[in-house]
N, C-alpha and C. Protein backbone atom coordinates (compact mmCIF):
# COMPACT_ATOMS: atom_id res chain seq x y z
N UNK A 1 115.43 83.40 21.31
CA UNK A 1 115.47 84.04 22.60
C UNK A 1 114.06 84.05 23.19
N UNK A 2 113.83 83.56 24.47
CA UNK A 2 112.77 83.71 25.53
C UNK A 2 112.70 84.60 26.07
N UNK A 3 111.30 84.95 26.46
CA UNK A 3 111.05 86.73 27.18
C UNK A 3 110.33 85.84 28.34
N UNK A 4 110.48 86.54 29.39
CA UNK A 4 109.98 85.81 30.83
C UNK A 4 108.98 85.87 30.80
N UNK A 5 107.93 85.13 31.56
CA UNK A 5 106.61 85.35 31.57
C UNK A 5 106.38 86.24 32.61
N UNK A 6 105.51 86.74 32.56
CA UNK A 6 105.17 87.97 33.49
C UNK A 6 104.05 86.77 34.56
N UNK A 7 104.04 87.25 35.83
CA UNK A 7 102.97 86.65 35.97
C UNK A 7 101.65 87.06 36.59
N UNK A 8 100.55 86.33 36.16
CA UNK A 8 99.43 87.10 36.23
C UNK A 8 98.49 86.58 37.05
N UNK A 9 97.56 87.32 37.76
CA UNK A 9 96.42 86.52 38.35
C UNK A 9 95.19 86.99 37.32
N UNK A 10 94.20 86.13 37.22
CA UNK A 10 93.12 85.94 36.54
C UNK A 10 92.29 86.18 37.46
N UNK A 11 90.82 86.18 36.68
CA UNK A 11 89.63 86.52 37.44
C UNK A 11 89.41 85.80 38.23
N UNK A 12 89.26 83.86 37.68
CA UNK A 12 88.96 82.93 38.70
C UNK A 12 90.01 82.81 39.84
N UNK A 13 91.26 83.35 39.53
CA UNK A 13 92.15 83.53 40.59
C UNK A 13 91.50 84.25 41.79
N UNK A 14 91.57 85.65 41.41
CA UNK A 14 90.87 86.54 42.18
C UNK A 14 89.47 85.75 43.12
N UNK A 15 88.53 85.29 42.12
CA UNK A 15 87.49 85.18 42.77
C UNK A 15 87.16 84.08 43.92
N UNK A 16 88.27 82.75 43.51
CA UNK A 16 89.09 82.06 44.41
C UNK A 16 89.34 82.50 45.82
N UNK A 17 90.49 83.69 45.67
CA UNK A 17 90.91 84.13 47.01
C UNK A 17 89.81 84.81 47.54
N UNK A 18 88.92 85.74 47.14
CA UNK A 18 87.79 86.11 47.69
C UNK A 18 86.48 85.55 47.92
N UNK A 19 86.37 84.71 47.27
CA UNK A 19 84.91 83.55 47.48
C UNK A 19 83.99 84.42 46.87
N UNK A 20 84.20 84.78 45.66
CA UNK A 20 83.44 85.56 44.90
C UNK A 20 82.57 84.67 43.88
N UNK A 21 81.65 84.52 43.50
CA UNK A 21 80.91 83.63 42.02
C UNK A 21 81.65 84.94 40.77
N UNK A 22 82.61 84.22 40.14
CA UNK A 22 83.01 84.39 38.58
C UNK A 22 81.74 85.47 37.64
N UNK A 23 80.95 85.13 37.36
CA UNK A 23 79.82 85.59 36.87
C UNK A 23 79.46 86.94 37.45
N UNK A 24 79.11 87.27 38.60
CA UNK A 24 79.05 88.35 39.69
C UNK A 24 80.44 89.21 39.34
N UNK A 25 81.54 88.70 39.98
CA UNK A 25 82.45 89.52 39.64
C UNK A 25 82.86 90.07 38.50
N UNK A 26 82.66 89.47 37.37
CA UNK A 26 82.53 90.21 35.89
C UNK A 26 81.41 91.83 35.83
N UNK A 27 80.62 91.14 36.07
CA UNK A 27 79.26 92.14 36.36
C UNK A 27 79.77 93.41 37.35
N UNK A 28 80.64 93.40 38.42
CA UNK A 28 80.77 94.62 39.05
C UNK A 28 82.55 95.25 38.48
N UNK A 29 83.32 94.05 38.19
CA UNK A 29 84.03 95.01 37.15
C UNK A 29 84.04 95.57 36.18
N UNK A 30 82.84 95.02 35.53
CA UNK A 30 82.48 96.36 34.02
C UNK A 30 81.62 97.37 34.31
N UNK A 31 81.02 97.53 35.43
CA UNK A 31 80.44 98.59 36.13
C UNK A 31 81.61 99.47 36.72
N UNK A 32 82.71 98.94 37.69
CA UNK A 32 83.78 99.72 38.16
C UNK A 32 84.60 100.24 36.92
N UNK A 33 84.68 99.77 35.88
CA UNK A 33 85.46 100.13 34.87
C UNK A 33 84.63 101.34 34.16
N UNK A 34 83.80 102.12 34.32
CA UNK A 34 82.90 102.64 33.72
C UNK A 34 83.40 104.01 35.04
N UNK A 35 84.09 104.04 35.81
CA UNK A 35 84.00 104.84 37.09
C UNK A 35 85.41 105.13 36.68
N UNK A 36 85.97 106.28 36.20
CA UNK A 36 87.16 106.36 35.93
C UNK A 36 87.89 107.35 36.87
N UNK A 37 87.20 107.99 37.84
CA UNK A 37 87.57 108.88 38.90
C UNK A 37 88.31 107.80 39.87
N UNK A 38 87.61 107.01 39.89
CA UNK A 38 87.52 106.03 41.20
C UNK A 38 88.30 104.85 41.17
N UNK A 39 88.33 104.18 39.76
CA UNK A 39 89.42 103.43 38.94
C UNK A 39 90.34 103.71 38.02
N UNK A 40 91.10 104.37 38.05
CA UNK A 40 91.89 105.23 36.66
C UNK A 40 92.80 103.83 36.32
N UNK A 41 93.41 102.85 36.86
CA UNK A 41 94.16 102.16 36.63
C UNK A 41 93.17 100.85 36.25
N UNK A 42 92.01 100.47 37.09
CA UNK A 42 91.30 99.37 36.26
C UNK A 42 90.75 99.59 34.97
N UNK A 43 90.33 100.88 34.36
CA UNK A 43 89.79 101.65 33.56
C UNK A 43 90.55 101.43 32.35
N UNK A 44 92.51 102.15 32.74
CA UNK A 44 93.22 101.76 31.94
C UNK A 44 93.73 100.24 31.21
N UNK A 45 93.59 99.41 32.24
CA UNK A 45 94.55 98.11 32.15
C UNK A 45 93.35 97.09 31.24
N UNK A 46 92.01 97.55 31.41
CA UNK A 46 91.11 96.26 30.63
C UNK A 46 91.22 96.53 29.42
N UNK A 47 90.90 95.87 28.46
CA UNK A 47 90.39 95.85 27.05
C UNK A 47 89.53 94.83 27.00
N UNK A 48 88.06 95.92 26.23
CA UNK A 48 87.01 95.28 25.90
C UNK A 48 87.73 93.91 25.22
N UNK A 49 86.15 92.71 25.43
CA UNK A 49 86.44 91.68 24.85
C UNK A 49 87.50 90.35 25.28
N UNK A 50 88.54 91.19 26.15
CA UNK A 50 89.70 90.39 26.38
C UNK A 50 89.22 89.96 28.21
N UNK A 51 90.31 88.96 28.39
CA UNK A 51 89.53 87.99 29.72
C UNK A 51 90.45 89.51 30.93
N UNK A 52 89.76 89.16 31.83
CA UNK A 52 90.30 89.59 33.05
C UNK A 52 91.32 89.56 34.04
N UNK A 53 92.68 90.05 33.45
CA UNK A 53 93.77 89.48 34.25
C UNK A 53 94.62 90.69 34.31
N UNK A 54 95.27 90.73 35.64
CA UNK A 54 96.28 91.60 35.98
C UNK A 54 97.86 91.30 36.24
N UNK A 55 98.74 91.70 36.08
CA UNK A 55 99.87 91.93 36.39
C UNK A 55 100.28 91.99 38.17
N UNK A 56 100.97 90.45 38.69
CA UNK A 56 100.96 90.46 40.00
C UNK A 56 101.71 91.77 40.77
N UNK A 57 100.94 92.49 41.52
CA UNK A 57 101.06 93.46 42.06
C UNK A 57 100.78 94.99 41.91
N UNK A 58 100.34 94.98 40.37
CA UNK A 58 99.74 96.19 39.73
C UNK A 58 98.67 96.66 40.45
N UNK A 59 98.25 98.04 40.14
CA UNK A 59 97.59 98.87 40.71
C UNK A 59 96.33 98.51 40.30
N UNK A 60 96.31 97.73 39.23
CA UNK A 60 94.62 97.72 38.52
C UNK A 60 94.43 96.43 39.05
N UNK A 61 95.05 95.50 40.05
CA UNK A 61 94.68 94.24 40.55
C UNK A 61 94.25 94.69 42.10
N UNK A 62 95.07 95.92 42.43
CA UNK A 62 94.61 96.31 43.81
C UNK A 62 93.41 96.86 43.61
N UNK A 63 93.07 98.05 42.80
CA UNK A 63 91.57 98.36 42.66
C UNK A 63 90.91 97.55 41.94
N UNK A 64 90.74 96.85 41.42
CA UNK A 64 90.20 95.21 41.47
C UNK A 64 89.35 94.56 42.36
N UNK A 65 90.69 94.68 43.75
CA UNK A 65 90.40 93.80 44.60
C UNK A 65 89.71 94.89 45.73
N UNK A 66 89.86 96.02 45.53
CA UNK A 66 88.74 97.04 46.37
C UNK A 66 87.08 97.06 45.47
N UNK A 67 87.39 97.41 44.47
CA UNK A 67 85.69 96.67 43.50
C UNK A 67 84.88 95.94 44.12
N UNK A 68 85.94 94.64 43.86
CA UNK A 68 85.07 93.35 44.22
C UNK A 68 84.58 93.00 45.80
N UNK A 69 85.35 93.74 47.01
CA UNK A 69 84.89 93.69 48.06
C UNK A 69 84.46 94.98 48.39
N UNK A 70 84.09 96.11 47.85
CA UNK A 70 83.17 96.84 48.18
C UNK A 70 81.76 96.62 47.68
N UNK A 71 81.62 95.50 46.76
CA UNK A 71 80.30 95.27 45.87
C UNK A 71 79.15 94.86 47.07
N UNK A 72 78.09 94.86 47.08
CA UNK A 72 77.54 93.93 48.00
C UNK A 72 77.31 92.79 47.89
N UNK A 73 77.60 91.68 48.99
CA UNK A 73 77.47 90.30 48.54
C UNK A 73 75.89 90.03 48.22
N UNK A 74 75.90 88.76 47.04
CA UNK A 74 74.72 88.10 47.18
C UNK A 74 73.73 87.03 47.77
């Protein structure tokens, strides 16, 4: 028996649709993940060590995607 795949967007996904540099955006999500008032759901959904990917439409991909465009560009 097969279990469906869930599907997910990734970081380079993310950073894709936003024109973000990969590298940068790592750097302000382990800073936002450290903010647990402000991220309770990105906070929850990472695990150290493991790559950066969310569940399409989850709450920790929307504050994610407020993170990464509130950061200042470089």
């Amino acid at each position: 028996m097969t279990t469906p795949i869930e599907n997910k967007v990734t970081l380079i996904d993310l950073c894709k649709e936003l024109k973000i540099d990969p590298r940068d955006a790592r750097m302000v999500l382990r800073l936002a993940s450290k903010k647990a008032k402000e991220f309770p759901n990105l906070c929850k959904d990472h695990v150290a060590r493991q790559p950066w990917e969310w569940a399409t439409g989850s709450k920790g991909l929307e504050e994610a995607r407020t993170a990464l465009t509130a950061a200042p560009s470089t």
